[in-house]
N, C-alpha and C. Protein backbone atom coordinates (compact mmCIF):
# COMPACT_ATOMS: atom_id res chain seq x y z
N UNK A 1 0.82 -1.18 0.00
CA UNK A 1 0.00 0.00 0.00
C UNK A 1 0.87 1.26 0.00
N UNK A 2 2.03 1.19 1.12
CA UNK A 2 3.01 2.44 1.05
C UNK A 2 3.37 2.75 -1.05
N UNK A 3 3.59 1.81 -1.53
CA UNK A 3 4.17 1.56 -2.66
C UNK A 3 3.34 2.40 -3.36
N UNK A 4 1.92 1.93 -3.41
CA UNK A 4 1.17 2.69 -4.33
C UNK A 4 0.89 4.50 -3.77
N UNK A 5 0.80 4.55 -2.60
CA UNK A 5 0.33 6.10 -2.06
C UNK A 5 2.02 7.00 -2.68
N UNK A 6 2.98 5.99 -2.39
CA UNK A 6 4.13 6.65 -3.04
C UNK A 6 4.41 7.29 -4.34
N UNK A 7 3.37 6.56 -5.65
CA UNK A 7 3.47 6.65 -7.31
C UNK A 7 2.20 7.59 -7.37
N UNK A 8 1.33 7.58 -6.19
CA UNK A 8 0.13 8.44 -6.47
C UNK A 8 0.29 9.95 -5.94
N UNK A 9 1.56 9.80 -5.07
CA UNK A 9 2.06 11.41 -4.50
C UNK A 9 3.49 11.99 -5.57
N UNK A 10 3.69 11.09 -6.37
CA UNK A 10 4.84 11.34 -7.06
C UNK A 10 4.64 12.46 -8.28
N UNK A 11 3.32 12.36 -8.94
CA UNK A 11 3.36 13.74 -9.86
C UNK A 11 2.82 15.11 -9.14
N UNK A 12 1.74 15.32 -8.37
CA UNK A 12 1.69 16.60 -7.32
C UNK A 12 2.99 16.94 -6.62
N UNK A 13 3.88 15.63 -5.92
CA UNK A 13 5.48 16.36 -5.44
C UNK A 13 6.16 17.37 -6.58
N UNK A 14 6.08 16.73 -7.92
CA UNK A 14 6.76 17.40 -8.75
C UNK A 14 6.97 18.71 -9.22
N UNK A 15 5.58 19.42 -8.81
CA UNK A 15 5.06 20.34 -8.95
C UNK A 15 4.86 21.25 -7.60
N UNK A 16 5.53 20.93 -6.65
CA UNK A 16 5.41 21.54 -5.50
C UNK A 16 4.10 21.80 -5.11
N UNK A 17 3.01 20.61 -5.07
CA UNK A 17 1.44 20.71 -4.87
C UNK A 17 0.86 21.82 -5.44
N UNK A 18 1.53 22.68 -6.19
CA UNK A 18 0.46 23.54 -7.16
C UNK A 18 -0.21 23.15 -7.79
N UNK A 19 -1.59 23.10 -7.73
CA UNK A 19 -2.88 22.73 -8.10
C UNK A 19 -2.83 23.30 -9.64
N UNK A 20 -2.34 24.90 -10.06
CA UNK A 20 -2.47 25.36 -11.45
C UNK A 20 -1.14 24.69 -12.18
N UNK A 21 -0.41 24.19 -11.51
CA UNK A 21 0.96 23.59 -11.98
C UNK A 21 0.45 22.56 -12.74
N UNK A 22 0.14 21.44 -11.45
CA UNK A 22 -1.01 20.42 -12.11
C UNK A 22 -1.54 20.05 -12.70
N UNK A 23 -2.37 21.15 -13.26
CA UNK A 23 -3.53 21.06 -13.81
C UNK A 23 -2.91 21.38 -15.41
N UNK A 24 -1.74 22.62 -15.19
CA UNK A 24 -1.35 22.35 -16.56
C UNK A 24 -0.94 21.59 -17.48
N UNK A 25 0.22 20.52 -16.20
CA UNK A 25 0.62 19.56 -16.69
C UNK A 25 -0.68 18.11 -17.48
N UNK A 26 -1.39 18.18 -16.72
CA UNK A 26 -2.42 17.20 -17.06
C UNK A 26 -2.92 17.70 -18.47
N UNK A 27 -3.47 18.78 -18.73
CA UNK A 27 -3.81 19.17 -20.19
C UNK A 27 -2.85 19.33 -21.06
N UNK A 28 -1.74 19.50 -21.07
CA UNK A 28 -1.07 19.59 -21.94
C UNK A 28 -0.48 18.15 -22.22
N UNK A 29 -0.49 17.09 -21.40
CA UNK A 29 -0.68 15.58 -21.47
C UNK A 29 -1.83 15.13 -22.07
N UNK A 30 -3.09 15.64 -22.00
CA UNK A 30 -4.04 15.05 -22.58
C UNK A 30 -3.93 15.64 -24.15
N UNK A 31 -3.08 17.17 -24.33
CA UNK A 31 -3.65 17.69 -25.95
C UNK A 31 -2.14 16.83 -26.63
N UNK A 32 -1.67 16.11 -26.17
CA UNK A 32 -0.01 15.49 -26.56
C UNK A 32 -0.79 14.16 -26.94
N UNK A 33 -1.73 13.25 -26.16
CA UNK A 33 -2.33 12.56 -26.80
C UNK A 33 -3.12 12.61 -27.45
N UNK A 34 -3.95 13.50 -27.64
CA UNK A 34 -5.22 13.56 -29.05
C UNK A 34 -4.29 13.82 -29.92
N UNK A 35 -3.31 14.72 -29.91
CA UNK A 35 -2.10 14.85 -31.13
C UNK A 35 -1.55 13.65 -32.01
N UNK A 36 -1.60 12.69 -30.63
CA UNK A 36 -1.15 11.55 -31.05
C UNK A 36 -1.83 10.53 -31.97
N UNK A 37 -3.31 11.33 -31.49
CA UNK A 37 -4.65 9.95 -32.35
C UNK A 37 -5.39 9.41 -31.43
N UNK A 38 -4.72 9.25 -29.77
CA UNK A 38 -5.43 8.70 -29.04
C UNK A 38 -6.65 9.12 -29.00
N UNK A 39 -7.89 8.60 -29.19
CA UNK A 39 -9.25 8.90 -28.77
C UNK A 39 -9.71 9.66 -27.76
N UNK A 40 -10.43 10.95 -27.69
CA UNK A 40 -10.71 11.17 -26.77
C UNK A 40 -12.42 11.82 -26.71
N UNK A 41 -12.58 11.21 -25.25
CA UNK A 41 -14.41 11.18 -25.29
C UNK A 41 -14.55 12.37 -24.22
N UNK A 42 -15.13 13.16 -24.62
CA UNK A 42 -15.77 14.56 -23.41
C UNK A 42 -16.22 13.65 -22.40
N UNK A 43 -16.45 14.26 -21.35
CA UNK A 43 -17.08 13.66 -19.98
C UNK A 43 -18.77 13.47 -20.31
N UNK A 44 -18.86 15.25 -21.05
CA UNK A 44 -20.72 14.94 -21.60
C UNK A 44 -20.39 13.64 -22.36
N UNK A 45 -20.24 13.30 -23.08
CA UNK A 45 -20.28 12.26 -23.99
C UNK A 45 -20.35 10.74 -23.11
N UNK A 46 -19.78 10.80 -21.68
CA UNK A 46 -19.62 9.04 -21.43
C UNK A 46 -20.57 8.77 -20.67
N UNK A 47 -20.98 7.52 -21.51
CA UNK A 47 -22.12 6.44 -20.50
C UNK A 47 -22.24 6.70 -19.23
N UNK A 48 -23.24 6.82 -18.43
CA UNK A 48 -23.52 7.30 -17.26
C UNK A 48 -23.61 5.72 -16.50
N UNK A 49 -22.82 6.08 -15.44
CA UNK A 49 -21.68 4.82 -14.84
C UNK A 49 -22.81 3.99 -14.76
N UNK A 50 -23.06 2.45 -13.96
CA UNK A 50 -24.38 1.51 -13.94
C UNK A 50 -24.14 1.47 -12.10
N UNK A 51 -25.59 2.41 -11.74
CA UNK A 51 -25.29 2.48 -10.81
C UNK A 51 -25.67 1.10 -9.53
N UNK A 52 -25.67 0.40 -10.05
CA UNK A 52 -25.63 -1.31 -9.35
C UNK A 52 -24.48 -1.12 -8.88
N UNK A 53 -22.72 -1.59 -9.59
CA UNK A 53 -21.95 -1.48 -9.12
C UNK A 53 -21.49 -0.15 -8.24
N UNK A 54 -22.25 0.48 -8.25
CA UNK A 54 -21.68 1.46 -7.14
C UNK A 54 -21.33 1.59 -5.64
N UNK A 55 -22.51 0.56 -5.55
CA UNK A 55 -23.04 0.26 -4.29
C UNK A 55 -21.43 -0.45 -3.73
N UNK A 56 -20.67 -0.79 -4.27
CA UNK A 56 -19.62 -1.52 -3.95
C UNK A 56 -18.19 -0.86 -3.84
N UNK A 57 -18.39 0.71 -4.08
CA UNK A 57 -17.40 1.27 -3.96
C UNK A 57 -16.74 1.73 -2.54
């Protein structure tokens, strides 16, 4: 568990927890992949989750 909280604090460290740091980095990661071809679906656009499995979160 340490292992994973470690890879999940590793890109906010990078950025000295700046939230606009962050946030840039993440979009300019996401427009590097549509560049790429990767597919990308708006949030309006995705299937609205099945809320059965939810119950299990």
């Amino acid at each position: 568990m340490d292992e994973v909280r470690a890879i999940r604090d590793a890109h906010p460290a990078k950025f000295g927890y700046d939230l606009q740091a962050i946030y840039a980095d993440l979009k300019q990661s996401e427009a590097e992949h549509i560049a790429a071809g990767h597919p990308f679906i708006p949030a309006s656009e995705c299937p609205a989750p099945n809320t059965a499995l939810q119950r299990y979160r």
